[in-house]
PDB file of N, CA and C in Angstrom:
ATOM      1  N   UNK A   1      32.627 -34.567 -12.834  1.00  0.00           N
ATOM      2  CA  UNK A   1      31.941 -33.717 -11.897  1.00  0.00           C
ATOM      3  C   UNK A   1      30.580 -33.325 -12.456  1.00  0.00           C
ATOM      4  N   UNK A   2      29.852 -33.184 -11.645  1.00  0.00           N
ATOM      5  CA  UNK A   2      28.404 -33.135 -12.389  1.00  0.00           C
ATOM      6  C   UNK A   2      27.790 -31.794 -11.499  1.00  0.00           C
ATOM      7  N   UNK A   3      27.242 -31.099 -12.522  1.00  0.00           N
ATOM      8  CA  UNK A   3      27.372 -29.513 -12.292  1.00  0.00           C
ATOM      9  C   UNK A   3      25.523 -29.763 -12.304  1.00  0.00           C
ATOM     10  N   UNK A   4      24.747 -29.182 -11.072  1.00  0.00           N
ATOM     11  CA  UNK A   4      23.384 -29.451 -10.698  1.00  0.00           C
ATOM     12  C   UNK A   4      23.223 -27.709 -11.019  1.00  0.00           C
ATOM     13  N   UNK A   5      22.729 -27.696 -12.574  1.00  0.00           N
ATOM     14  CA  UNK A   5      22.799 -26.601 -13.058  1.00  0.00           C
ATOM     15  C   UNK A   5      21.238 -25.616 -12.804  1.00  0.00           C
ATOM     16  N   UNK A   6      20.500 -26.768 -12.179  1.00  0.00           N
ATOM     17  CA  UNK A   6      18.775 -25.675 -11.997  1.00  0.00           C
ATOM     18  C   UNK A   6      19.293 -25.068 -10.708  1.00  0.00           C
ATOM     19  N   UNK A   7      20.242 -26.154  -9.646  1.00  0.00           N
ATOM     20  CA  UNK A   7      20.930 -25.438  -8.223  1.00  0.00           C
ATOM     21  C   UNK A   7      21.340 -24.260  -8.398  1.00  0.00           C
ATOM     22  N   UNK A   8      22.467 -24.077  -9.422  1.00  0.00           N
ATOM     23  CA  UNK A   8      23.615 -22.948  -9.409  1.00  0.00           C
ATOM     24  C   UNK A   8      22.457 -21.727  -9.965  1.00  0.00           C
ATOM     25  N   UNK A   9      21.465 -21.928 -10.940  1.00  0.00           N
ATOM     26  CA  UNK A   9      20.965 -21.279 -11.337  1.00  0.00           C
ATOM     27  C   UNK A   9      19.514 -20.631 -10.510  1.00  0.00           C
ATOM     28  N   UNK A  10      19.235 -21.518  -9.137  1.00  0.00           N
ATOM     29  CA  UNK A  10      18.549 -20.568  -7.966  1.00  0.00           C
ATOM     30  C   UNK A  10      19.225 -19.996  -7.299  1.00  0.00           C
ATOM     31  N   UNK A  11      20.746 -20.483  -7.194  1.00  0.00           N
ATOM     32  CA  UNK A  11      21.668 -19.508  -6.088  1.00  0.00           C
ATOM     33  C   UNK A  11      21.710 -18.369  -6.829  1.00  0.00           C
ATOM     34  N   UNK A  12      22.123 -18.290  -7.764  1.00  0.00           N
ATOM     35  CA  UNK A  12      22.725 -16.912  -8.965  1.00  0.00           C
ATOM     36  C   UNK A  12      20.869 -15.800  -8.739  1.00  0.00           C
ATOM     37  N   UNK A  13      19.696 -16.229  -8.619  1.00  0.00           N
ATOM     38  CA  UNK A  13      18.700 -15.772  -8.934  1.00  0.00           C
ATOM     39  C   UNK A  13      18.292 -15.308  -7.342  1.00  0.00           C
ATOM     40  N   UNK A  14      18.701 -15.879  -6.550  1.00  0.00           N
ATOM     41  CA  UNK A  14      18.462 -15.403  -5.026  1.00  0.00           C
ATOM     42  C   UNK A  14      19.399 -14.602  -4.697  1.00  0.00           C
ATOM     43  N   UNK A  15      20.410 -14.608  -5.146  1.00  0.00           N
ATOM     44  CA  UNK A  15      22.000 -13.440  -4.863  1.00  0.00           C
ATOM     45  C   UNK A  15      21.308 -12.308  -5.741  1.00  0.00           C
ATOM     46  N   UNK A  16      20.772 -12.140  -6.582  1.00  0.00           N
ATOM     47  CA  UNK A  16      20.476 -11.324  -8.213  1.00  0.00           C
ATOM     48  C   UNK A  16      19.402 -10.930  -6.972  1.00  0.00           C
ATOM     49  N   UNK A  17      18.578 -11.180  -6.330  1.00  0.00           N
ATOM     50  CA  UNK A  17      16.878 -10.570  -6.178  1.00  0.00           C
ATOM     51  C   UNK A  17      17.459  -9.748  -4.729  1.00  0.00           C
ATOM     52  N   UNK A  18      18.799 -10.497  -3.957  1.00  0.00           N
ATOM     53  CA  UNK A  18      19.165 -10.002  -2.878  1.00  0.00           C
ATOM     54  C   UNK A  18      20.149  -8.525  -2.609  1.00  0.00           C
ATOM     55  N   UNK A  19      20.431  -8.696  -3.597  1.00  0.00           N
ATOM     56  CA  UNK A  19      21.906  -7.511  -3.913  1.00  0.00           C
ATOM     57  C   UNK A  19      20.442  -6.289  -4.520  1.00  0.00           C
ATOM     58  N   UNK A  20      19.755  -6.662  -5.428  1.00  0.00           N
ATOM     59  CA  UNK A  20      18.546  -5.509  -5.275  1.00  0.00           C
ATOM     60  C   UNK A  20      18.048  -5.273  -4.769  1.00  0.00           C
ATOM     61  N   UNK A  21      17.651  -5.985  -3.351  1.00  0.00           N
ATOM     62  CA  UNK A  21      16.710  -6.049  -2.578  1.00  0.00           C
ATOM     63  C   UNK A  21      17.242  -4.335  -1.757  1.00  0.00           C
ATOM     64  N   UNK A  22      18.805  -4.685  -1.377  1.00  0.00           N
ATOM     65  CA  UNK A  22      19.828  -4.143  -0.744  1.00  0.00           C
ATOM     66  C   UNK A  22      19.903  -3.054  -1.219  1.00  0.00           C
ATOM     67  N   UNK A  23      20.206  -3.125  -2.795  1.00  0.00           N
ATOM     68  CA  UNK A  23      20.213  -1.745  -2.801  1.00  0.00           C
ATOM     69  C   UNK A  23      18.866  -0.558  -2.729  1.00  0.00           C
ATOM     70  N   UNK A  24      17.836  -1.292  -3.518  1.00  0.00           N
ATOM     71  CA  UNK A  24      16.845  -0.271  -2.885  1.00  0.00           C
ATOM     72  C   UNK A  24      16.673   0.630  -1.615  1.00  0.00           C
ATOM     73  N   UNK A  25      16.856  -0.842  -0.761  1.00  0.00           N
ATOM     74  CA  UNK A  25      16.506  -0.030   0.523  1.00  0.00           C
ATOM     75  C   UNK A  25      17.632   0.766   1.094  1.00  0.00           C
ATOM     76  N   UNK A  26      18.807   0.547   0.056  1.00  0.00           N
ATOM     77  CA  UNK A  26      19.641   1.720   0.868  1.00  0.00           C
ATOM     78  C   UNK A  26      19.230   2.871   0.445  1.00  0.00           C
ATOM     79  N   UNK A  27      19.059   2.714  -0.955  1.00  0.00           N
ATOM     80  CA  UNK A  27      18.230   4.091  -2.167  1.00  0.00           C
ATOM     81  C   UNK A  27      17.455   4.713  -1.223  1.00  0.00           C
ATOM     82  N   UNK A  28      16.492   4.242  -0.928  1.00  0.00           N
ATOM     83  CA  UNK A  28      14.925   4.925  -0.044  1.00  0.00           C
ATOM     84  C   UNK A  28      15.632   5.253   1.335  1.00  0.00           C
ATOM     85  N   UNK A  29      16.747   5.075   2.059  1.00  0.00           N
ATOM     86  CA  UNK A  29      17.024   5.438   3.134  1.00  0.00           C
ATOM     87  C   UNK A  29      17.824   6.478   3.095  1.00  0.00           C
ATOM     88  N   UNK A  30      19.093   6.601   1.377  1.00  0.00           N
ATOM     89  CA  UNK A  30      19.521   7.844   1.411  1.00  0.00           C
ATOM     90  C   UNK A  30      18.643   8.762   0.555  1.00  0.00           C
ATOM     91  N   UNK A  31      17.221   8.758   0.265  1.00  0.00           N
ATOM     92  CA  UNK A  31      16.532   9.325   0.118  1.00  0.00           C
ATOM     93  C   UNK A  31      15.699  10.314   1.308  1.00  0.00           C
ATOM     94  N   UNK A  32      15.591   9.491   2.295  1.00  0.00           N
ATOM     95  CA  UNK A  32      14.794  10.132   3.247  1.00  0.00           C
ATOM     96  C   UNK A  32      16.169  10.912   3.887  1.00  0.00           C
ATOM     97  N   UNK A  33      17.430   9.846   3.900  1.00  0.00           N
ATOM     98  CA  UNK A  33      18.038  11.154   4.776  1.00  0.00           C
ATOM     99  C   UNK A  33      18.045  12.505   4.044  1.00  0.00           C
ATOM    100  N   UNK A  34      18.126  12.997   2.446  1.00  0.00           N
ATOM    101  CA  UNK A  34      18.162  13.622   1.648  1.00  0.00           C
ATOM    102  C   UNK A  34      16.970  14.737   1.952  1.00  0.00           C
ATOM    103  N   UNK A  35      15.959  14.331   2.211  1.00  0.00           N
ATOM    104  CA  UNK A  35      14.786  14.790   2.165  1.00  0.00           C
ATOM    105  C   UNK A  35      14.926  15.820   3.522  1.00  0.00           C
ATOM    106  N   UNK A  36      14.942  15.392   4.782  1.00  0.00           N
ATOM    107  CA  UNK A  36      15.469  15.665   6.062  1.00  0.00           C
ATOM    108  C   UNK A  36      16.746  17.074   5.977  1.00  0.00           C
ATOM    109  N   UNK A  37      17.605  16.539   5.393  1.00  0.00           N
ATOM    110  CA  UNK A  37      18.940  17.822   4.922  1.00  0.00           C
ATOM    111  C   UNK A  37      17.906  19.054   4.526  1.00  0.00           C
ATOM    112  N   UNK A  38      17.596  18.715   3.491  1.00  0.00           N
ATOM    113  CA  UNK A  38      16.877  19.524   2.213  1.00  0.00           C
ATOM    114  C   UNK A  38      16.385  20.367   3.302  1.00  0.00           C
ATOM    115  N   UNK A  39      14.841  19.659   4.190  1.00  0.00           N
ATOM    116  CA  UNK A  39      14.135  20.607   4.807  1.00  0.00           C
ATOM    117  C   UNK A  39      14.187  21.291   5.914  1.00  0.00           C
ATOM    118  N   UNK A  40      15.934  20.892   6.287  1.00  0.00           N
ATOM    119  CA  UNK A  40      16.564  21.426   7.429  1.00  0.00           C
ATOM    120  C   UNK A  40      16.793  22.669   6.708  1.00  0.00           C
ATOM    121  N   UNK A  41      17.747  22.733   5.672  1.00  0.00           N
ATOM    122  CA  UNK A  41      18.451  24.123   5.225  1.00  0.00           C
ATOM    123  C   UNK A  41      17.700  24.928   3.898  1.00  0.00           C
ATOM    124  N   UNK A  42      16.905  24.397   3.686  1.00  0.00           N
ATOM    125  CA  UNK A  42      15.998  24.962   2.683  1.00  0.00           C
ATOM    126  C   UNK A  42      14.308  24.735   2.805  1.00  0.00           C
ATOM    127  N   UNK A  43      13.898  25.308   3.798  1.00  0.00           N
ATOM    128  CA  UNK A  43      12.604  25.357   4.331  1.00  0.00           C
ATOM    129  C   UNK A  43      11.387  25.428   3.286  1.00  0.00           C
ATOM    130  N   UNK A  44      10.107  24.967   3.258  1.00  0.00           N
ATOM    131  CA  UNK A  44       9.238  25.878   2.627  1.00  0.00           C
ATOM    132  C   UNK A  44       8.717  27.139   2.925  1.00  0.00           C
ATOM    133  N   UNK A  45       8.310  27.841   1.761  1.00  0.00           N
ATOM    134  CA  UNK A  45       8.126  29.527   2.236  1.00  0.00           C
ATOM    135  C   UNK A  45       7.053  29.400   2.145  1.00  0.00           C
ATOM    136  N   UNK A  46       6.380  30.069   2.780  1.00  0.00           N
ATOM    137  CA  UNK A  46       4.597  30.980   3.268  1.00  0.00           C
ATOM    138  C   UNK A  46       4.119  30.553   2.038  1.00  0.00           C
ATOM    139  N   UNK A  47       2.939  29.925   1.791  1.00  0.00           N
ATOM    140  CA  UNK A  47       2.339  30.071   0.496  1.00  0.00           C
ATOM    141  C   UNK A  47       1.803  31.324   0.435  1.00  0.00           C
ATOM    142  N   UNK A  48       1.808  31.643  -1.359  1.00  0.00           N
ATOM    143  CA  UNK A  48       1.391  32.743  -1.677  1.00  0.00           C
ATOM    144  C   UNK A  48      -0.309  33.236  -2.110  1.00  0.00           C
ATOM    145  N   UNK A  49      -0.465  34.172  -1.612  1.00  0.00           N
ATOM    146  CA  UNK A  49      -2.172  34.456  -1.161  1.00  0.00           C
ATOM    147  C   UNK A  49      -2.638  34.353  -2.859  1.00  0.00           C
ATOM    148  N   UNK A  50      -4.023  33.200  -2.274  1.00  0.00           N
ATOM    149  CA  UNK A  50      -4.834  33.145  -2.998  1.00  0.00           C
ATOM    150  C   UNK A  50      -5.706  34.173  -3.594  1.00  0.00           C
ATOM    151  N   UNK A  51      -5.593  33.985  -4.865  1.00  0.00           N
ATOM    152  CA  UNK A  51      -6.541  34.927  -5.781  1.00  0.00           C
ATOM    153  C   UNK A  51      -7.761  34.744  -5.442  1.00  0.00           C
ATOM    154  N   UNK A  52      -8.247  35.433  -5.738  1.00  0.00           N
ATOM    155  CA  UNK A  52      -9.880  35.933  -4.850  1.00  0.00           C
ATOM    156  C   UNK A  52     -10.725  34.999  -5.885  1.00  0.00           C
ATOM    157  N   UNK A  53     -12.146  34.713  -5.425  1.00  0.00           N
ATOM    158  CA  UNK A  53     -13.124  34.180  -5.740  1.00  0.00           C
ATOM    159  C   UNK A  53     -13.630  34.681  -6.856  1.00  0.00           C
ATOM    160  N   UNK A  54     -13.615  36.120  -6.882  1.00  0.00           N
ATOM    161  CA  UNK A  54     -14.156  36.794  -7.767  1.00  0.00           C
ATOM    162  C   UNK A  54     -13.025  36.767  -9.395  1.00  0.00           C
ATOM    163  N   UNK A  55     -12.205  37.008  -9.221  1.00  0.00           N
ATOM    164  CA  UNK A  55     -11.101  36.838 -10.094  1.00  0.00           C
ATOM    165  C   UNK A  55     -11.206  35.759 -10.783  1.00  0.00           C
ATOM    166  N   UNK A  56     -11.543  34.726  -9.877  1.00  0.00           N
ATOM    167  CA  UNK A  56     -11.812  33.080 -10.793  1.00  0.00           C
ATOM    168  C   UNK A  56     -13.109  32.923 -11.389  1.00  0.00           C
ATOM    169  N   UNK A  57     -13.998  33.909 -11.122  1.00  0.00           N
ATOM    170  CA  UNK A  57     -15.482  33.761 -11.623  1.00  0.00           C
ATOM    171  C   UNK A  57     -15.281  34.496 -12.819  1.00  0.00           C
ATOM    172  N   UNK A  58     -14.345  35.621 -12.592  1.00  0.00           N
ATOM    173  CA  UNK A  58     -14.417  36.411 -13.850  1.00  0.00           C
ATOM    174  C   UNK A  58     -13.385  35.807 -14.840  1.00  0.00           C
ATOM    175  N   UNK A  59     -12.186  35.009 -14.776  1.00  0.00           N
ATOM    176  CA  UNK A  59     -11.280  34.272 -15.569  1.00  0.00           C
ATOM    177  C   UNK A  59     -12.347  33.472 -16.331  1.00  0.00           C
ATOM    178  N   UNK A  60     -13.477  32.569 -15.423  1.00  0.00           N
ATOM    179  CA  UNK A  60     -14.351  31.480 -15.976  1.00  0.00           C
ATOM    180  C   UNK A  60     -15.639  32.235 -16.759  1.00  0.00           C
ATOM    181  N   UNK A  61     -15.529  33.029 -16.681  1.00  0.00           N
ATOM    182  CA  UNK A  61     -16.697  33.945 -17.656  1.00  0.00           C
ATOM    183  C   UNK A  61     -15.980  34.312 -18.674  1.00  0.00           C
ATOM    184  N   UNK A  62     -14.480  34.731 -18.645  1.00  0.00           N
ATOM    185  CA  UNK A  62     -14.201  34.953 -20.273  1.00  0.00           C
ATOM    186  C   UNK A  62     -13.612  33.917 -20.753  1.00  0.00           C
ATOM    187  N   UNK A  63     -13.796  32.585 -20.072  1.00  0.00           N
ATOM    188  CA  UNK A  63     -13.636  31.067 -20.788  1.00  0.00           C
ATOM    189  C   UNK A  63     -14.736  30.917 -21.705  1.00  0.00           C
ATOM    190  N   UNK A  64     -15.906  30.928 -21.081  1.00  0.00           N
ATOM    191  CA  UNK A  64     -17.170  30.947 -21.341  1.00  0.00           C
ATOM    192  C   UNK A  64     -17.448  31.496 -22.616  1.00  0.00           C
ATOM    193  N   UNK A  65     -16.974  33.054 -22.575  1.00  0.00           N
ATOM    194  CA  UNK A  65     -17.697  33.750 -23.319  1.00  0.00           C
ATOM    195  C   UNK A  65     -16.675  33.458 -24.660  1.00  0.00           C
ATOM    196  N   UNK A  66     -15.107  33.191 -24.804  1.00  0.00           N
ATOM    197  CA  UNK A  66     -14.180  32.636 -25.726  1.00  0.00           C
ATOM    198  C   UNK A  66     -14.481  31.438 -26.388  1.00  0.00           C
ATOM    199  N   UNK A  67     -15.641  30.178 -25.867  1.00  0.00           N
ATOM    200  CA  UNK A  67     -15.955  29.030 -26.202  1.00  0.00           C
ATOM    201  C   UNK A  67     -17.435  29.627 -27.230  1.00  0.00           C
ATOM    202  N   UNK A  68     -18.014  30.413 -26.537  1.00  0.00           N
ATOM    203  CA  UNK A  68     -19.135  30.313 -27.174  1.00  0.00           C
ATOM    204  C   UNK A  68     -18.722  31.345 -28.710  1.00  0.00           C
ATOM    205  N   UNK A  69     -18.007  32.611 -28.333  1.00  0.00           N
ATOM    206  CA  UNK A  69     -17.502  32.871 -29.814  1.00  0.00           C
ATOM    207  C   UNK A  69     -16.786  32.068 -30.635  1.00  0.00           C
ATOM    208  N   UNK A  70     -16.114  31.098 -30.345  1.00  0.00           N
ATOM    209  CA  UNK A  70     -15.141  30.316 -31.646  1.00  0.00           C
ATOM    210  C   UNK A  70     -16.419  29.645 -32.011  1.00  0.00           C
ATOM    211  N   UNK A  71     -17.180  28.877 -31.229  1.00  0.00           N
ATOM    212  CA  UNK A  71     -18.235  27.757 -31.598  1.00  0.00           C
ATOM    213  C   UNK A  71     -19.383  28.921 -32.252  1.00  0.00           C
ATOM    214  N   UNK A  72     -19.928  29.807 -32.492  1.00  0.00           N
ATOM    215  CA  UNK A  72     -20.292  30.377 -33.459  1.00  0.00           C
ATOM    216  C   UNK A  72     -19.893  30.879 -34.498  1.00  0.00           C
ATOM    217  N   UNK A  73     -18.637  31.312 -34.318  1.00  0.00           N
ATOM    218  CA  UNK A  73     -17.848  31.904 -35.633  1.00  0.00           C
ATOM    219  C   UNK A  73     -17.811  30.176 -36.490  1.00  0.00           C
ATOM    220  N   UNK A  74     -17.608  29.493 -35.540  1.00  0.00           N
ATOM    221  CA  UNK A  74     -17.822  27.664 -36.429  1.00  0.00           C
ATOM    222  C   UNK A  74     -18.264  28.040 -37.440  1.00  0.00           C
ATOM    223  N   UNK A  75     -19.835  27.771 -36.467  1.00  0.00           N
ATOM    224  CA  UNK A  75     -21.295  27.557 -37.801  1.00  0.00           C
ATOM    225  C   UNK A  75     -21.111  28.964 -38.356  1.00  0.00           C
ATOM    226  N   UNK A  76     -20.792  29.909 -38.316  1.00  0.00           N
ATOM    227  CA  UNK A  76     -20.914  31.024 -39.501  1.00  0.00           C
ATOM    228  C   UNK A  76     -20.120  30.654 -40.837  1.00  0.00           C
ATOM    229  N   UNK A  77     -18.976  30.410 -40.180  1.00  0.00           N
ATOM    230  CA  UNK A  77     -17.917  29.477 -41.179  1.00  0.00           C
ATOM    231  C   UNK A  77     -18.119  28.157 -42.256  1.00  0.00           C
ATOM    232  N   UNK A  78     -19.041  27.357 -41.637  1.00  0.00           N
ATOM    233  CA  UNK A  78     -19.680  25.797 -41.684  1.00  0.00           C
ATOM    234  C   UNK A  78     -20.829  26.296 -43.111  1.00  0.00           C
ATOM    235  N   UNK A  79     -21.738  27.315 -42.776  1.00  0.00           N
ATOM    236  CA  UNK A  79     -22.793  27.383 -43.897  1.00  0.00           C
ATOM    237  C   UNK A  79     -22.540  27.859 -45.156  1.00  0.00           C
TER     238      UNK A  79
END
């Protein structure tokens, strides 16, 4: 009997790419149903109010002013 072994070995590789193919897309379908549940019984809530303009100007000013003291205390350090 003569075994046409590149044959057996595209069937085995098309069953192998097909059975994954399968399961993915069941994956991504009980994903979305998942997703759907979720945002049936567990909603998103109100986002929460943005911090003011001013608050972020003043956070970024004592960034500012924290960069420029380490980077001088540097060179005080450095000479």
């Amino acid at each position: 009997m003569e075994i046409n072994l590149v044959g057996e070995s595209l069937k085995f590789m098309v069953l192998g790419m097909l059975i994954v193919f399968v399961f993915l897309a069941v994956l991504v379908q009980v994903m979305k149903l998942q997703a759907k549940i979720i945002n049936k019984y567990f909603p998103d809530k109100a986002p929460a109010v943005p911090t003011s303009t001013t608050t972020q100007a003043t956070d970024n000013a004592h960034h500012v002013a924290a960069i420029v003291a380490a980077i001088s205390e540097f060179r005080k350090n450095k000479s």
